[in-house]
C-alpha atoms as a PDB file:
ATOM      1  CA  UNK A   1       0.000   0.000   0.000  1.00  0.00           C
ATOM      2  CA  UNK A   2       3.044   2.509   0.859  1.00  0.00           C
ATOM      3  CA  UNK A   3       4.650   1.817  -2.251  1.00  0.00           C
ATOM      4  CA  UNK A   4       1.084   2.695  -4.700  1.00  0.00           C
ATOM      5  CA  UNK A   5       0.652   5.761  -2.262  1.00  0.00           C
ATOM      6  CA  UNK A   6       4.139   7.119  -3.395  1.00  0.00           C
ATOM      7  CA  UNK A   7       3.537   5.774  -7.493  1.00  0.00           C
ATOM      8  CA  UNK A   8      -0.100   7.593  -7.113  1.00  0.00           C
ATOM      9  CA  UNK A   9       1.598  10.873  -5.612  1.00  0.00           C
ATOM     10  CA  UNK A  10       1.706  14.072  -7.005  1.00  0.00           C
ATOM     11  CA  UNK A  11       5.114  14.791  -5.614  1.00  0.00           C
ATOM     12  CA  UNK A  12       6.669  11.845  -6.499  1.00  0.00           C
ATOM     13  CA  UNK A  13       6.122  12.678 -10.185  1.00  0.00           C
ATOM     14  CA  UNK A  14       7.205  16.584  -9.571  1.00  0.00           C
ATOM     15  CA  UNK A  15      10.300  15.062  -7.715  1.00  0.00           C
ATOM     16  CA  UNK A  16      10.968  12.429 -11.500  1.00  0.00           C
ATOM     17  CA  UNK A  17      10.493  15.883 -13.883  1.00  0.00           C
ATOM     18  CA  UNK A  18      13.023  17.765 -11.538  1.00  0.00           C
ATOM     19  CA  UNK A  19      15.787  15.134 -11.087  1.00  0.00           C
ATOM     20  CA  UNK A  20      15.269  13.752 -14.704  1.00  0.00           C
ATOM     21  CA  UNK A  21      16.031  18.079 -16.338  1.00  0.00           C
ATOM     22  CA  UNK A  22      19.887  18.162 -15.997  1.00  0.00           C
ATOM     23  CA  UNK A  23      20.155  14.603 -16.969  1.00  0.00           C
ATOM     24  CA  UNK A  24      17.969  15.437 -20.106  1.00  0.00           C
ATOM     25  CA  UNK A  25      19.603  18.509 -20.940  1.00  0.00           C
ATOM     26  CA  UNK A  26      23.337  16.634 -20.899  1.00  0.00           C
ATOM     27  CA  UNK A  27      21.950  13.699 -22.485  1.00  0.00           C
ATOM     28  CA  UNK A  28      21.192  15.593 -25.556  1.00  0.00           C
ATOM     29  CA  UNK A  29      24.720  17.326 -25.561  1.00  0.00           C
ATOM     30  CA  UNK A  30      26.299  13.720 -25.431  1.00  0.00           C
ATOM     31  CA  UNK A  31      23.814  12.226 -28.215  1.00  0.00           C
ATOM     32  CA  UNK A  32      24.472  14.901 -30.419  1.00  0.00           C
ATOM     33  CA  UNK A  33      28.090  14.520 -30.233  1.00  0.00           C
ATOM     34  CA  UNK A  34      28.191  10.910 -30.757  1.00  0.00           C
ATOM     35  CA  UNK A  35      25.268  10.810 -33.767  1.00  0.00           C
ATOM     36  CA  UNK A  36      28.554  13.180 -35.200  1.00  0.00           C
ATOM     37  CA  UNK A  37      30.986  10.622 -34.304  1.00  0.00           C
ATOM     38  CA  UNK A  38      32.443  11.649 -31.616  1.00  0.00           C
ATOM     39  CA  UNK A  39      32.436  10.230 -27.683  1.00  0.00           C
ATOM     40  CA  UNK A  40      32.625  13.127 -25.584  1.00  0.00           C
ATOM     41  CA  UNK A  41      33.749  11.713 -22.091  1.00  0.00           C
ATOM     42  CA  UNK A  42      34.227  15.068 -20.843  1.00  0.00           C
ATOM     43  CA  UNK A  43      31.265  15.743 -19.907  1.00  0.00           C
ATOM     44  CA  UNK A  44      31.012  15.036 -16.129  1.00  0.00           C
ATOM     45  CA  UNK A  45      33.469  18.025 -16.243  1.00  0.00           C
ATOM     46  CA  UNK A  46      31.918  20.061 -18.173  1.00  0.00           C
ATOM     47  CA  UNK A  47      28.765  19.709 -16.305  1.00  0.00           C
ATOM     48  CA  UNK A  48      30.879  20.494 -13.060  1.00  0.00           C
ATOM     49  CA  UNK A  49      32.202  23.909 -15.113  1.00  0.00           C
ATOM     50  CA  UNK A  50      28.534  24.757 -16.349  1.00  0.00           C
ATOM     51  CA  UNK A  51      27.042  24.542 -12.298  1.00  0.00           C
ATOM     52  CA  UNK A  52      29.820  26.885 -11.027  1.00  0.00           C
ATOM     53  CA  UNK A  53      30.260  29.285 -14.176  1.00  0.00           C
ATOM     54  CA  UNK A  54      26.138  29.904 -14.004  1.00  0.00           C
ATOM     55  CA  UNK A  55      25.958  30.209 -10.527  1.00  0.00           C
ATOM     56  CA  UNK A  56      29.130  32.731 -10.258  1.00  0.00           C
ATOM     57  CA  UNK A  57      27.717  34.614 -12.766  1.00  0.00           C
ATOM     58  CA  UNK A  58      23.974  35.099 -10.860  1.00  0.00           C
ATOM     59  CA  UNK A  59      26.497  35.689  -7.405  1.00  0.00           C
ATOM     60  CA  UNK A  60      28.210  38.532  -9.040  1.00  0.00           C
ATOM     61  CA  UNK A  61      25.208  40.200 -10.260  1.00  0.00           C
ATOM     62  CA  UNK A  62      23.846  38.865 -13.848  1.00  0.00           C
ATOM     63  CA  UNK A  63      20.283  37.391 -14.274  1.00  0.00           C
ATOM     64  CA  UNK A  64      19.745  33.927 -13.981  1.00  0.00           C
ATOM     65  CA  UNK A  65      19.433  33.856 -17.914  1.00  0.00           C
ATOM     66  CA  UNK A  66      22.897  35.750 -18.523  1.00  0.00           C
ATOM     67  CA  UNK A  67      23.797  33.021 -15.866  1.00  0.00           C
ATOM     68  CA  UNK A  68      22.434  30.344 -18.105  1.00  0.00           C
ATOM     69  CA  UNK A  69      23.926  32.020 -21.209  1.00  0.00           C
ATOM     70  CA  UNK A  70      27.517  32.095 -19.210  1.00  0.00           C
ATOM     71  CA  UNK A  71      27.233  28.524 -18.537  1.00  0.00           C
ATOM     72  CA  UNK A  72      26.404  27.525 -22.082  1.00  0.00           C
ATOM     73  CA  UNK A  73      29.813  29.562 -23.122  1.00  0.00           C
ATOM     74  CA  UNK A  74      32.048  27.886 -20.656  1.00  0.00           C
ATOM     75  CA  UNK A  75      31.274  24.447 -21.840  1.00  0.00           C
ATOM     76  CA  UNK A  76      31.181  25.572 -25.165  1.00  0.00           C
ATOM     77  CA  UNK A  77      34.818  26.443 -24.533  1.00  0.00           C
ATOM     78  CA  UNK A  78      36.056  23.234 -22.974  1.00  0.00           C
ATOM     79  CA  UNK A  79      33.688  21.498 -26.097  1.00  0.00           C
ATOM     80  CA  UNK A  80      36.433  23.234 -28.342  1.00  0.00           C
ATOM     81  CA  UNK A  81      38.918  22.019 -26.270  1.00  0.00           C
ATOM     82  CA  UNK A  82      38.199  18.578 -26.769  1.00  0.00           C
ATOM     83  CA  UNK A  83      37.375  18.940 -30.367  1.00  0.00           C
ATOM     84  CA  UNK A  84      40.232  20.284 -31.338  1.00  0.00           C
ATOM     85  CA  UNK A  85      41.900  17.466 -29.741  1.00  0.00           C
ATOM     86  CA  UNK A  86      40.292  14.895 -30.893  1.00  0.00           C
ATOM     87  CA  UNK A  87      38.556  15.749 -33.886  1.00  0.00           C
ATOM     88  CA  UNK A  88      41.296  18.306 -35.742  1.00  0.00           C
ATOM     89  CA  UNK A  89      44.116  16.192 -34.182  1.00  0.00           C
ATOM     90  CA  UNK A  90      42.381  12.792 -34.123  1.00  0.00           C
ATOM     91  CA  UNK A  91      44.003  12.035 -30.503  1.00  0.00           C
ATOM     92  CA  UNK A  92      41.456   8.837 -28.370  1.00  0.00           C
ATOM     93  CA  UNK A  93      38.449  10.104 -27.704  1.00  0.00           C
ATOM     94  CA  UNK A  94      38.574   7.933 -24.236  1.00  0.00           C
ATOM     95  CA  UNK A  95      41.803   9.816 -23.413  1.00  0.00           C
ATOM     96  CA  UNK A  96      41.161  13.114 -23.901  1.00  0.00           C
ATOM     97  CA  UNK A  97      37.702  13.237 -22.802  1.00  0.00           C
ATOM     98  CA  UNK A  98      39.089  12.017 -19.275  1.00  0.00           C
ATOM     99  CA  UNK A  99      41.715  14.440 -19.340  1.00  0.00           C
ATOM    100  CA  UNK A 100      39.091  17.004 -20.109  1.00  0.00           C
ATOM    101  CA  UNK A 101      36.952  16.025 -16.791  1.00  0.00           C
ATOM    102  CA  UNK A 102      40.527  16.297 -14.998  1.00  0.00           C
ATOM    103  CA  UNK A 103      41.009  19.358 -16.223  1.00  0.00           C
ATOM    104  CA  UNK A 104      37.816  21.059 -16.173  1.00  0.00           C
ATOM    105  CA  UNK A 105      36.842  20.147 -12.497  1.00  0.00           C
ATOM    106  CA  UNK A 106      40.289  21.107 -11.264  1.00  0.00           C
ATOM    107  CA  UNK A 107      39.888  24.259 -12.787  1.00  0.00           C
ATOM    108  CA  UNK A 108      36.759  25.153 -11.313  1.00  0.00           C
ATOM    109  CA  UNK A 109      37.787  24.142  -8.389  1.00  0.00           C
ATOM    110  CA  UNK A 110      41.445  26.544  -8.708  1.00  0.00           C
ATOM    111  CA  UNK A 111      38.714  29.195  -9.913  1.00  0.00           C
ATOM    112  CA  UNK A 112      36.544  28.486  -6.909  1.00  0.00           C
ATOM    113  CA  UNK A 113      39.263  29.223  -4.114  1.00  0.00           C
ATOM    114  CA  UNK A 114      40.149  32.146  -6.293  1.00  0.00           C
ATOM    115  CA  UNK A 115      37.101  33.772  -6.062  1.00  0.00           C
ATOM    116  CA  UNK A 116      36.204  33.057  -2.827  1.00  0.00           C
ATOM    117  CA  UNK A 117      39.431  32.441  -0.470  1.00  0.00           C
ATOM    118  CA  UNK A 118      38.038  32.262   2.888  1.00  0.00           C
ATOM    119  CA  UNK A 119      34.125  31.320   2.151  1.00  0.00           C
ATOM    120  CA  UNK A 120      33.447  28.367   4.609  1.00  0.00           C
ATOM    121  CA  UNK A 121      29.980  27.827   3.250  1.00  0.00           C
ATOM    122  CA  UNK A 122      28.654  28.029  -0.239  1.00  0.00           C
ATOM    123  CA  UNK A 123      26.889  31.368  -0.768  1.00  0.00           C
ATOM    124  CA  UNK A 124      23.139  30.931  -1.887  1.00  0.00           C
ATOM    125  CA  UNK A 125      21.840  32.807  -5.147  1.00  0.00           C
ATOM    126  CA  UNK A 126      17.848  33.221  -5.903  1.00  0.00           C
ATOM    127  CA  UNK A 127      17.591  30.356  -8.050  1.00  0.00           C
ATOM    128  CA  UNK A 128      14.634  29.863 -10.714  1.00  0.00           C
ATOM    129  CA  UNK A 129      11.060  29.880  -9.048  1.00  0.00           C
ATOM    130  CA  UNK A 130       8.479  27.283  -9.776  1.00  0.00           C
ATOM    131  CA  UNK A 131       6.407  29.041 -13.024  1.00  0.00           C
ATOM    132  CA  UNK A 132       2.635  27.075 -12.944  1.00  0.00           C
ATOM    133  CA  UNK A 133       0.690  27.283 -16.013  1.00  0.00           C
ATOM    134  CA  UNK A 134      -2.537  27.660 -15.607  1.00  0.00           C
ATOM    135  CA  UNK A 135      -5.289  25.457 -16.053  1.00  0.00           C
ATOM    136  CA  UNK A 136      -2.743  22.744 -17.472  1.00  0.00           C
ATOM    137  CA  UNK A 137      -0.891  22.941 -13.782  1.00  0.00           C
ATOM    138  CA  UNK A 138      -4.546  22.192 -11.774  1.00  0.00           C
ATOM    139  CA  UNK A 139      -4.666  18.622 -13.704  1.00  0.00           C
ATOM    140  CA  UNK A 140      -4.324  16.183 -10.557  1.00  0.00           C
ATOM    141  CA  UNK A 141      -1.421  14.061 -10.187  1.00  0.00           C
ATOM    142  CA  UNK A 142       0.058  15.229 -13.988  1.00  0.00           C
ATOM    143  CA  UNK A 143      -0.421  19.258 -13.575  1.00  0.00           C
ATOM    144  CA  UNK A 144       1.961  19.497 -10.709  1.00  0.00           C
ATOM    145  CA  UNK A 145       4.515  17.035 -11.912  1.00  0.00           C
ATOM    146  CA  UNK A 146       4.717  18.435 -15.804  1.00  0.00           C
ATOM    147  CA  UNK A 147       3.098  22.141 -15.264  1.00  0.00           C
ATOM    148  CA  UNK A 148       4.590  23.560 -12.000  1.00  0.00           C
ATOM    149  CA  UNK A 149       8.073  23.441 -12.643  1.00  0.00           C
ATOM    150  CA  UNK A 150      11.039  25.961 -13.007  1.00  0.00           C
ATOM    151  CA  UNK A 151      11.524  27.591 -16.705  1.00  0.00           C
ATOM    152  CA  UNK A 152      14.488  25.527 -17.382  1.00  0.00           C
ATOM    153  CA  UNK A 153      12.531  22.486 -16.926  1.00  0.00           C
ATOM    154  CA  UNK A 154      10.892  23.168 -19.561  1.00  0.00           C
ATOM    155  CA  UNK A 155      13.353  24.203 -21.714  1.00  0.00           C
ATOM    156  CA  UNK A 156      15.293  20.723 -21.183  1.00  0.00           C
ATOM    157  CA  UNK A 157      12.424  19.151 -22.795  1.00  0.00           C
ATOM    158  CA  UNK A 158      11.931  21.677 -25.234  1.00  0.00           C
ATOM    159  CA  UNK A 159      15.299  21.167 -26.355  1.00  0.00           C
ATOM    160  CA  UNK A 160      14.593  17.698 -26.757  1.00  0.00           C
ATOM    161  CA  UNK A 161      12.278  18.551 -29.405  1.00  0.00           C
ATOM    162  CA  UNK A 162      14.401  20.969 -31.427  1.00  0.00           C
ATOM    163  CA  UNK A 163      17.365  18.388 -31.404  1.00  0.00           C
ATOM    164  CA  UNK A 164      14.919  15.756 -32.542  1.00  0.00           C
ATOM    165  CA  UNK A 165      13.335  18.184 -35.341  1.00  0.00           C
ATOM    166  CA  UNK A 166      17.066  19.362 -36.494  1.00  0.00           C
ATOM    167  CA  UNK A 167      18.690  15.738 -36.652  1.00  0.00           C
ATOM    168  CA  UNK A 168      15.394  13.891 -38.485  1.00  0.00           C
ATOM    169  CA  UNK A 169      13.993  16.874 -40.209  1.00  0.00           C
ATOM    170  CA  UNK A 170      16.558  19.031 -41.477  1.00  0.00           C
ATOM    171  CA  UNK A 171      19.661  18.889 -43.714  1.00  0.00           C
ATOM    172  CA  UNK A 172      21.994  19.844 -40.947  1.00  0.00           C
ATOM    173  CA  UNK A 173      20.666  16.681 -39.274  1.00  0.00           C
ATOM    174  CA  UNK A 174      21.425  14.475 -41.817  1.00  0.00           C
ATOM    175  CA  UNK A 175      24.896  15.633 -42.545  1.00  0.00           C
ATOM    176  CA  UNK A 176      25.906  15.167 -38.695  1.00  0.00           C
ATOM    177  CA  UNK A 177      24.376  11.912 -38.908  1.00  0.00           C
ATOM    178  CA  UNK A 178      26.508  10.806 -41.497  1.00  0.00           C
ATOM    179  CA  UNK A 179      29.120  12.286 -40.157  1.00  0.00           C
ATOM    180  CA  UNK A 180      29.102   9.607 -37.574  1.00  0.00           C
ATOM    181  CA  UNK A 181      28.166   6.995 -40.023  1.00  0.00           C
ATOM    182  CA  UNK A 182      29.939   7.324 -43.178  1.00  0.00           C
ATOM    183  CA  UNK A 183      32.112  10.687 -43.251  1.00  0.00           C
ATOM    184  CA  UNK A 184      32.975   9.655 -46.656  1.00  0.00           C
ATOM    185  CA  UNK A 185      30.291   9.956 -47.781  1.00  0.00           C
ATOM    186  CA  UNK A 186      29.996  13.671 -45.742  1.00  0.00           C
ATOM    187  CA  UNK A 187      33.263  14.801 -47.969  1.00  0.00           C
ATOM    188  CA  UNK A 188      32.368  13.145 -51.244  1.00  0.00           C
ATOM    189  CA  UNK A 189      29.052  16.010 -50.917  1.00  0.00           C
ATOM    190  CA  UNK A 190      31.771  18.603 -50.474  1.00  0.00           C
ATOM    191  CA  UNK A 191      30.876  19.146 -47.353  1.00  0.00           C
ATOM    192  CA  UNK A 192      33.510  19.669 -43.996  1.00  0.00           C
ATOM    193  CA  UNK A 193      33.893  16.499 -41.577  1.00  0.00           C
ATOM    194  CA  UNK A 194      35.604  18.450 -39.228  1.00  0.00           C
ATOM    195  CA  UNK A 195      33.675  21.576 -39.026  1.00  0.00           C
ATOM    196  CA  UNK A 196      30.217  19.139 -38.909  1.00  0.00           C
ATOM    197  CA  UNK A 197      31.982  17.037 -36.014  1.00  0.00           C
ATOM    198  CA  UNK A 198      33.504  20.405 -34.554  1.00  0.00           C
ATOM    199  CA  UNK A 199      30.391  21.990 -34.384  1.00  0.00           C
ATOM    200  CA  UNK A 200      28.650  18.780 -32.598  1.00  0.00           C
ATOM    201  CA  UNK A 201      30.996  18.950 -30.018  1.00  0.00           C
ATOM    202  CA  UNK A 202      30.969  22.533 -29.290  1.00  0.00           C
ATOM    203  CA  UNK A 203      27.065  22.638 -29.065  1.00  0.00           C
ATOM    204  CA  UNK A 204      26.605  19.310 -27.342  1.00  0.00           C
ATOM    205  CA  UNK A 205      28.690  20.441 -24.215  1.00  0.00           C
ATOM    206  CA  UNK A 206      26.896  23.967 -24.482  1.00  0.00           C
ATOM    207  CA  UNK A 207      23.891  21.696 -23.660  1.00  0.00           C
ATOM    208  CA  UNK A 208      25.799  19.457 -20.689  1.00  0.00           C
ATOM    209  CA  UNK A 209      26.764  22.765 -19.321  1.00  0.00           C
ATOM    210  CA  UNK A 210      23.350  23.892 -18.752  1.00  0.00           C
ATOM    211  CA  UNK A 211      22.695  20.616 -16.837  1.00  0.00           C
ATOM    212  CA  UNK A 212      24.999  21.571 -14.666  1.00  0.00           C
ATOM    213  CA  UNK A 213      23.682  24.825 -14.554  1.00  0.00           C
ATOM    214  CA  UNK A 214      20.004  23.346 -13.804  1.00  0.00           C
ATOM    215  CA  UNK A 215      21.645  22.258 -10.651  1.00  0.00           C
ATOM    216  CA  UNK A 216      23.222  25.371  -8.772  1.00  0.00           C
ATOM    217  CA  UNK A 217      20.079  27.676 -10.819  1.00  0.00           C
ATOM    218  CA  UNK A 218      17.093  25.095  -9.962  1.00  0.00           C
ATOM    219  CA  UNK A 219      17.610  22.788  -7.478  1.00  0.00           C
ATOM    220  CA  UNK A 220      20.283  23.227  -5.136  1.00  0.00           C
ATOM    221  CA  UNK A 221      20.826  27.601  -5.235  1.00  0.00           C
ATOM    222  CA  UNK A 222      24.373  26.978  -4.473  1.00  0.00           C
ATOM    223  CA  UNK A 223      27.357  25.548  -5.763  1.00  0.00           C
ATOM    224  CA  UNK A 224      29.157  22.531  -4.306  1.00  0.00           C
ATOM    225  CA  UNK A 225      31.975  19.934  -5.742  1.00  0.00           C
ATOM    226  CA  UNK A 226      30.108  17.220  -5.582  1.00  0.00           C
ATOM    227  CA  UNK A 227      26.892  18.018  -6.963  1.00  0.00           C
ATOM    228  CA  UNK A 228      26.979  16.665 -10.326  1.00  0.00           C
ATOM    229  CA  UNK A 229      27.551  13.641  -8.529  1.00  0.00           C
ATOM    230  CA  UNK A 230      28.377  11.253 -11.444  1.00  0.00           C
ATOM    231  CA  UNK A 231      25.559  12.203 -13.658  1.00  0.00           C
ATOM    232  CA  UNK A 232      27.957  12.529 -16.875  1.00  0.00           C
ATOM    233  CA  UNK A 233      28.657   9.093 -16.480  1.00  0.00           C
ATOM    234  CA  UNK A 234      24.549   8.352 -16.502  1.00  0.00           C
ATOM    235  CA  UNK A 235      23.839  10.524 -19.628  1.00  0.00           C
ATOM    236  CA  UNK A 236      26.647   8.036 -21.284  1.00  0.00           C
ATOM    237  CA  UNK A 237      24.679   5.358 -20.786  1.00  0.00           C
ATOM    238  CA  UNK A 238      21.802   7.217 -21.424  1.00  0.00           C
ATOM    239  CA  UNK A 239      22.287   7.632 -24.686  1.00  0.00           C
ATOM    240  CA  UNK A 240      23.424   3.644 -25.487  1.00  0.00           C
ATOM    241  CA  UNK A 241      19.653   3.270 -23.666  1.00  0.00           C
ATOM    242  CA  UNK A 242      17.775   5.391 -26.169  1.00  0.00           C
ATOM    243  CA  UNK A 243      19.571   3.550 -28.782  1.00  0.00           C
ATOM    244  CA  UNK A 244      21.171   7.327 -29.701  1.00  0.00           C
ATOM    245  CA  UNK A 245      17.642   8.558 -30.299  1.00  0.00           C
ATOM    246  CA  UNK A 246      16.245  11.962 -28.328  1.00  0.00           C
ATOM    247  CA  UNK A 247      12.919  10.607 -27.549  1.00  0.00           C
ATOM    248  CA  UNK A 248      14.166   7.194 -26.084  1.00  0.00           C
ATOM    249  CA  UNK A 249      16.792   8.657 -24.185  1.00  0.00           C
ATOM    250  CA  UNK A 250      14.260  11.312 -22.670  1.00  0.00           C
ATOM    251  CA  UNK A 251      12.104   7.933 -21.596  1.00  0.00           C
ATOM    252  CA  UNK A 252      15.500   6.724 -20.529  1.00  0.00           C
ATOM    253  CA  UNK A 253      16.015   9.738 -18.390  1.00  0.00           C
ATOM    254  CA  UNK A 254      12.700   9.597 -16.570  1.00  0.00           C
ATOM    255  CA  UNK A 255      13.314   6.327 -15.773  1.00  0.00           C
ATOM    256  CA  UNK A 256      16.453   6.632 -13.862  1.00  0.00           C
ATOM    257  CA  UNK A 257      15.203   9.661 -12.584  1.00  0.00           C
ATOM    258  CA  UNK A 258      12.091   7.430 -11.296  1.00  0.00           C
ATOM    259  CA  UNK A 259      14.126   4.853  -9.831  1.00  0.00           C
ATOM    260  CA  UNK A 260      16.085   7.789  -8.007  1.00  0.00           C
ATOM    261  CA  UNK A 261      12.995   9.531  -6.621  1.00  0.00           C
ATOM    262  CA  UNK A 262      11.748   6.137  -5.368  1.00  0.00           C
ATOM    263  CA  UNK A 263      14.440   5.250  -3.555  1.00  0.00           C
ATOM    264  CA  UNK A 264      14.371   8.408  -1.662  1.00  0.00           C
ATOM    265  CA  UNK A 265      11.024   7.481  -0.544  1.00  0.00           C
ATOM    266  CA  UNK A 266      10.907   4.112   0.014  1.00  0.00           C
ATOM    267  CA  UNK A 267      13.505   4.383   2.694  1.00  0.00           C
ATOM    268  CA  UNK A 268      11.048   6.435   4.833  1.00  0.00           C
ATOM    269  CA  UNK A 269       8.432   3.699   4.532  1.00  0.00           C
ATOM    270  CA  UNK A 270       8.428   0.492   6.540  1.00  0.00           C
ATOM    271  CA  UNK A 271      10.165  -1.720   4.267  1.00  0.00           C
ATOM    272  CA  UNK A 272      13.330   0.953   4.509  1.00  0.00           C
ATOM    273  CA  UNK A 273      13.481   0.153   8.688  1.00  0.00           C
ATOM    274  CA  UNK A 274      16.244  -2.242   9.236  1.00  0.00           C
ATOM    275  CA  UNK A 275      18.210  -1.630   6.102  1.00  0.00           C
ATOM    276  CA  UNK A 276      21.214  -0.077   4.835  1.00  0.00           C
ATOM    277  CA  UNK A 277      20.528   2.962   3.261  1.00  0.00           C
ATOM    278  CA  UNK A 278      23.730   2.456   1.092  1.00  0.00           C
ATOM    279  CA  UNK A 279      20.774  -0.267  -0.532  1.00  0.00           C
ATOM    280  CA  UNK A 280      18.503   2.127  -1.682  1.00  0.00           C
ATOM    281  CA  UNK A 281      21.174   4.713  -3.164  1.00  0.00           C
ATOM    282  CA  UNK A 282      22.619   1.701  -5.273  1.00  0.00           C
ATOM    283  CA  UNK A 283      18.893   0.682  -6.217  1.00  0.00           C
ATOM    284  CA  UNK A 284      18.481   3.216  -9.326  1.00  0.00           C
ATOM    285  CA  UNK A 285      21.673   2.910 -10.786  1.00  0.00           C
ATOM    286  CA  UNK A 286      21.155  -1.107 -10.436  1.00  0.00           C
ATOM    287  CA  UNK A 287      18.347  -0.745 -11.956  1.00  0.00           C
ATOM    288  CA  UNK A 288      19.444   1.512 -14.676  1.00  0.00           C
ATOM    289  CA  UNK A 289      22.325  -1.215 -15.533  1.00  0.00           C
ATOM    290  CA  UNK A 290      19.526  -3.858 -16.100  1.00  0.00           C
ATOM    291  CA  UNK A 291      17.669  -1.833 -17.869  1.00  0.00           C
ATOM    292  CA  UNK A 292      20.562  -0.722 -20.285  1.00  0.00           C
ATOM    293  CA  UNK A 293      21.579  -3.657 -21.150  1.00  0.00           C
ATOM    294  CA  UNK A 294      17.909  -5.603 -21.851  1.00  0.00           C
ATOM    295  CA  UNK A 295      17.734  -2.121 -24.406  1.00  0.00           C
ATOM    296  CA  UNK A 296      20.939  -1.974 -25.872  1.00  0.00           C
ATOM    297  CA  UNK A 297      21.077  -5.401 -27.346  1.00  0.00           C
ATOM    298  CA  UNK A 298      18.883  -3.870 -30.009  1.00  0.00           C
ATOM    299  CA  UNK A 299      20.783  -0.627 -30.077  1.00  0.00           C
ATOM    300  CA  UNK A 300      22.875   0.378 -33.495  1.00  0.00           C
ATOM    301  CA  UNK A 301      25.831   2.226 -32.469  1.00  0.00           C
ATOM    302  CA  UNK A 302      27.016   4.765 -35.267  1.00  0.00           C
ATOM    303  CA  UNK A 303      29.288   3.199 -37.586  1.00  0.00           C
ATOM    304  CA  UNK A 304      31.963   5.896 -37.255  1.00  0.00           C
ATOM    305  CA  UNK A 305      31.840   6.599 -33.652  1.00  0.00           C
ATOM    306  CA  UNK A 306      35.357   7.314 -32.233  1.00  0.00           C
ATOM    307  CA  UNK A 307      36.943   6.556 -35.807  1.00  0.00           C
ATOM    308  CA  UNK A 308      39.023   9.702 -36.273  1.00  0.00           C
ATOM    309  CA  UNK A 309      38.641  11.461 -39.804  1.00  0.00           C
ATOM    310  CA  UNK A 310      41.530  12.466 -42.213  1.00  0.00           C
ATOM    311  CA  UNK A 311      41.014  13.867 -45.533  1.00  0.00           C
ATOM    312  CA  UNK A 312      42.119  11.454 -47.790  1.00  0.00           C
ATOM    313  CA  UNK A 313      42.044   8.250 -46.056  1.00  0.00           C
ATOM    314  CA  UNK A 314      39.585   5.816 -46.092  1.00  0.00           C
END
């Protein structure tokens, strides 16, 4: 009965939308990136550079949209970084996407004690407010969940829609696709490999540095180092889970971020007395393994993923 009180609850739902918006918003930075060929493993940095460039920016002054905007810029930096590296220079993906976690998170944390030598305690900024539509927000159960949430909530999954619409509807799309699949082809259309798979990777991390952004501008109101808390590593898998397709990987998302919101839950309830909470934190990302690998059995990975380009070769 406990456990179809929580499914059945309004906040339960509210709690899946909020948790599942950064993961959304990086997701479709990494999926864009890879449809272009390219595995960006940076992004649990970048995520960690978007949170604290975003919510420096409000600190010192700038609207929580400049904020958002600042955010966007700084991973779009460390994107360039890593595309220069590995798509210009053709260096591993794996390695240089590490080394640009390393270096991003170290950075913000050199920037961090920079800016703020002898600050204790994060500082709190006036993050984004809940914004209710009306009408759509009084539908029980589903209005609060979907219709009372902050305005970058629903940007995440408006974004979702504009990267679906630009790779499946557009002829950008399909020349970023084949980037990843046949880049061949790409050149043989006259058409740049590297400036398609350049600008990928420049926009994707724009997108995982919002995520982070989501967290220090709409759910936490303050930055700390371990906030992003692995999530970069989720939106990896993520992606493999909606077989490198927006709308599955949105599903894929909500479904972590269902299992997370759960477990919070169910360890006030009776079955949680007794047991180790350490059990319930590992309970979403267990189930998020068994669910990834039941979905990507099926899953067609792009033929030219990590397969550096050089004009010329074939």
């Amino acid at each position: 009965m406990e456990i179809l009180e929580i499914l059945l609850s309004a906040s339960f739902w509210a709690a899946v939308v909020r948790i599942a918006s950064p993961l959304i918003f990086a997701t479709m930075g990494e999926l864009i990136c890879e449809r272009a060929g390219v595995l960006n493993l940076g992004i649990e940095g970048i995520m960690v550079v978007g949170a604290f460039a975003g919510w420096m920016a409000v600190y010192t002054g700038t609207d929580l949209w400049t904020g958002v905007a600042v955010a966007a810029v700084a991973g779009m930096a460390f994107g360039a970084l890593h595309g220069v590296l590995t798509v210009v220079f053709g260096l591993s993906q794996h390695v240089v996407g590490l080394g640009v976690t390393l270096f991003a998170t170290s950075s913000t944390y050199f920037a961090y004690r920079l800016a703020l030598p002898e600050v204790t305690s994060p500082p709190r900024i006036a993050p984004f407010e809940p914004l209710a539509l009306p009408v759509l927000s009084d539908i029980p159960i589903l209005g609060p969940a979907l219709f009372a949430q902050t305005p970058l909530t629903y940007l995440a999954f408006g974004v979702v829609g504009v990267v679906a619409w630009v790779l499946y509807r557009t002829p950008l799309g399909l020349a970023l696709r084949a980037a990843g699949e046949n880049p061949a082809a790409v050149a043989a259309q006259g058409l740049s490999v590297t400036g398609l798979r350049m600008g990928a990777v420049i926009a994707g991390s724009g997108l995982m540095a919002v995520g982070g952004a989501f967290l220090t501008m709409s759910a936490f109101s303050s930055f700390f180092f371990e906030m992003v808390n692995g999530r970069g590593w989720i939106c990896i898998a993520l992606v493999v889970f909606g077989a490198w397709r927006p709308g599955k990987a949105l599903l894929g998302a909500l479904l972590f971020a269902a299992f997370d919101a759960f477990q919070i839950r169910l360890q006030q309830t009776a079955i949680g007395e007794g047991l180790p909470y350490q059990l319930f934190l590992m309970l979403p990302f267990a189930l998020s393994i068994l669910a990834l690998v039941v979905m990507s059995r099926r899953a067609s990975v792009p033929a030219a993923l990590m397969m550096p380009w050089r004009k010329g070769e074939r």
